[in-house]
C-alpha atoms as a PDB file:
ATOM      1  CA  UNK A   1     -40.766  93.684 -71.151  1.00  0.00           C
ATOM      2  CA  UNK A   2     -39.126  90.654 -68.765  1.00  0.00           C
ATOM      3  CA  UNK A   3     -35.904  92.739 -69.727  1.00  0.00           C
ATOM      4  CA  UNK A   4     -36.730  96.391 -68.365  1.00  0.00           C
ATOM      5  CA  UNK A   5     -39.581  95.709 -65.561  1.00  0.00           C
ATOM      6  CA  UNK A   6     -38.764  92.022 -64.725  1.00  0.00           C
ATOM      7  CA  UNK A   7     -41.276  88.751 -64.963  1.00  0.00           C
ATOM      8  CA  UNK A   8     -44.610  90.417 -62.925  1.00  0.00           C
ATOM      9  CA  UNK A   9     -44.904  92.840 -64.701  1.00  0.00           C
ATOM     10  CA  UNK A  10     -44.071  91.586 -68.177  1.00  0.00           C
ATOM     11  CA  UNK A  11     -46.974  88.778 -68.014  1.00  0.00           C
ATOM     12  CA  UNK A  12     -49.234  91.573 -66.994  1.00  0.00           C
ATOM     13  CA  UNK A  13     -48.394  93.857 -70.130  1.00  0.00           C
ATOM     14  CA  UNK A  14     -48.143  90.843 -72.912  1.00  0.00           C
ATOM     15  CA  UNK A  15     -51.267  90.116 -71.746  1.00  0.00           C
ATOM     16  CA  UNK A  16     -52.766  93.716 -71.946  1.00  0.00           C
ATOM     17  CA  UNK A  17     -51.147  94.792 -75.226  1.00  0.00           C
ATOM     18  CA  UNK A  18     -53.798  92.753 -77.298  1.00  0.00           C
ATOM     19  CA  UNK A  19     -56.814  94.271 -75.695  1.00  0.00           C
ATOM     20  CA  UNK A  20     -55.279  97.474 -75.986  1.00  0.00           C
ATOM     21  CA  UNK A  21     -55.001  97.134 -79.588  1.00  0.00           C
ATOM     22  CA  UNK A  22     -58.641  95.621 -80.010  1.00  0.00           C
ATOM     23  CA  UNK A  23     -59.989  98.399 -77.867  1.00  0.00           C
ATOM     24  CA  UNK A  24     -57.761 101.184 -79.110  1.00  0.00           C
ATOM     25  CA  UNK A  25     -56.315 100.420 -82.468  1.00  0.00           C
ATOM     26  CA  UNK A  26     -59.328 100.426 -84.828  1.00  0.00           C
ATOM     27  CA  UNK A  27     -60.313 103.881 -86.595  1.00  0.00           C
ATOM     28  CA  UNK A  28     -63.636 104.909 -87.151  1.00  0.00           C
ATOM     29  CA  UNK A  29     -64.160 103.139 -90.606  1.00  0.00           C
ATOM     30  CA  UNK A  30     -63.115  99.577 -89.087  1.00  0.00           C
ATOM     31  CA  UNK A  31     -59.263  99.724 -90.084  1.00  0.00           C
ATOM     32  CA  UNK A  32     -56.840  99.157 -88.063  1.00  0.00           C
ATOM     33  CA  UNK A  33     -54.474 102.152 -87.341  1.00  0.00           C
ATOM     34  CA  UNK A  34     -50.996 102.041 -87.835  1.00  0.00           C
ATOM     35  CA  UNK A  35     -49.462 101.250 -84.794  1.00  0.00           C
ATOM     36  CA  UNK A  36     -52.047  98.505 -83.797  1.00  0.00           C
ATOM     37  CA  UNK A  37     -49.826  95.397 -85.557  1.00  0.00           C
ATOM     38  CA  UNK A  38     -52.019  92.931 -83.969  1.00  0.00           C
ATOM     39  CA  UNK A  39     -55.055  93.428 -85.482  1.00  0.00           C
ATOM     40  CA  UNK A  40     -53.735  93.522 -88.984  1.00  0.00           C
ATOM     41  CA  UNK A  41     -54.831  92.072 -91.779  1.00  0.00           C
ATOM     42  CA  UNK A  42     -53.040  88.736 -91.736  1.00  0.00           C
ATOM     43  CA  UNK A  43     -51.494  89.906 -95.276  1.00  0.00           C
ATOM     44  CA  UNK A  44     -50.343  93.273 -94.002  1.00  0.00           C
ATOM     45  CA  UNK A  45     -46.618  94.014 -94.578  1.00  0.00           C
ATOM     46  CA  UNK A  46     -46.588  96.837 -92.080  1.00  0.00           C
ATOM     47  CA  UNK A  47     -48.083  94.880 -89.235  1.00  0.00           C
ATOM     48  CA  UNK A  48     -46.002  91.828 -90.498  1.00  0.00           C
ATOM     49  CA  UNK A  49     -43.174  94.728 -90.464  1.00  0.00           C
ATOM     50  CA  UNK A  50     -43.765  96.178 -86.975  1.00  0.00           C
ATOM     51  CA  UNK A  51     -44.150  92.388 -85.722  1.00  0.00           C
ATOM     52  CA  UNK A  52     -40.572  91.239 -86.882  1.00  0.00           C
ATOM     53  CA  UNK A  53     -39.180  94.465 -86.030  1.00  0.00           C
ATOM     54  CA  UNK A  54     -41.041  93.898 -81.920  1.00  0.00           C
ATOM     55  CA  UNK A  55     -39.250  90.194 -82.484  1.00  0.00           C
ATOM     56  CA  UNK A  56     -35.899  91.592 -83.492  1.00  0.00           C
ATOM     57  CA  UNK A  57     -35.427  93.979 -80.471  1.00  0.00           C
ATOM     58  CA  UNK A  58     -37.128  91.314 -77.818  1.00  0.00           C
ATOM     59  CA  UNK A  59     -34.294  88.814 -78.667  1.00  0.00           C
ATOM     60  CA  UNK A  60     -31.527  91.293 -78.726  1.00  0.00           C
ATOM     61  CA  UNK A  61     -32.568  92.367 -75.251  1.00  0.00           C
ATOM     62  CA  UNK A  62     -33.029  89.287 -73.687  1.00  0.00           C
ATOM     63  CA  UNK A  63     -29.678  88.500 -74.842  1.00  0.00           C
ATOM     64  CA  UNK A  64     -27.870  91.336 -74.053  1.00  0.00           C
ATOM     65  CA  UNK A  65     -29.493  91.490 -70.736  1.00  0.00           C
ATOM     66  CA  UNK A  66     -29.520  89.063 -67.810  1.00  0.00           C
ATOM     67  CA  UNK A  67     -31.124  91.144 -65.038  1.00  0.00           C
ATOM     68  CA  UNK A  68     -34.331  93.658 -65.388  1.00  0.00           C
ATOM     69  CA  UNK A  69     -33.501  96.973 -65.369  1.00  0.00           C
ATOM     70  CA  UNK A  70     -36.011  98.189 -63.383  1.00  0.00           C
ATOM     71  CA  UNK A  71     -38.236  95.433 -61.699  1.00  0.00           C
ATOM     72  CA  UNK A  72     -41.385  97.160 -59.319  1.00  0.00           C
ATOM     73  CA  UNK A  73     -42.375  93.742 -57.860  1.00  0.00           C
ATOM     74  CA  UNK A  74     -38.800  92.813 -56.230  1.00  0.00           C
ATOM     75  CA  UNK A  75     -38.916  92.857 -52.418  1.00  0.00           C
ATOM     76  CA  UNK A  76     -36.861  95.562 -51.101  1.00  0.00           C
ATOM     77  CA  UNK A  77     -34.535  94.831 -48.727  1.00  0.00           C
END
């Protein structure tokens, strides 16, 4: 997130994307759904999946990139 939207908003949405998943990711018989990794089980290989894969692409950006992309709490000048 620090990559594409810069360091405001990042801490805002790595903050939010837990709660989202609590409020969001459970399905009406108390599992979790697919793309909530999480709240998985702690012996789930697809949130265990889905977690390396998050991990994977988060250090290949913040190599790759040195500047945000896009970053909607810069001052404009």
């Amino acid at each position: 997130m620090r990559t594409i939207l810069g360091p405001g908003i990042a801490a805002i949405c790595i903050a939010a994307l837990p709660l989202a998943c609590a409020a969001a990711g459970r399905r009406p018989g108390g599992s979790a759904q697919p793309w909530a990794w999480p709240i998985h089980e702690p012996t789930s290989y697809l949130g265990a999946g889905e977690a390396t894969f998050l991990f994977a692409i988060g250090c290949g950006l913040a190599l790759l990139r040195k500047n945000p992309l896009l970053n909607p709490l810069a001052r404009m000048n």
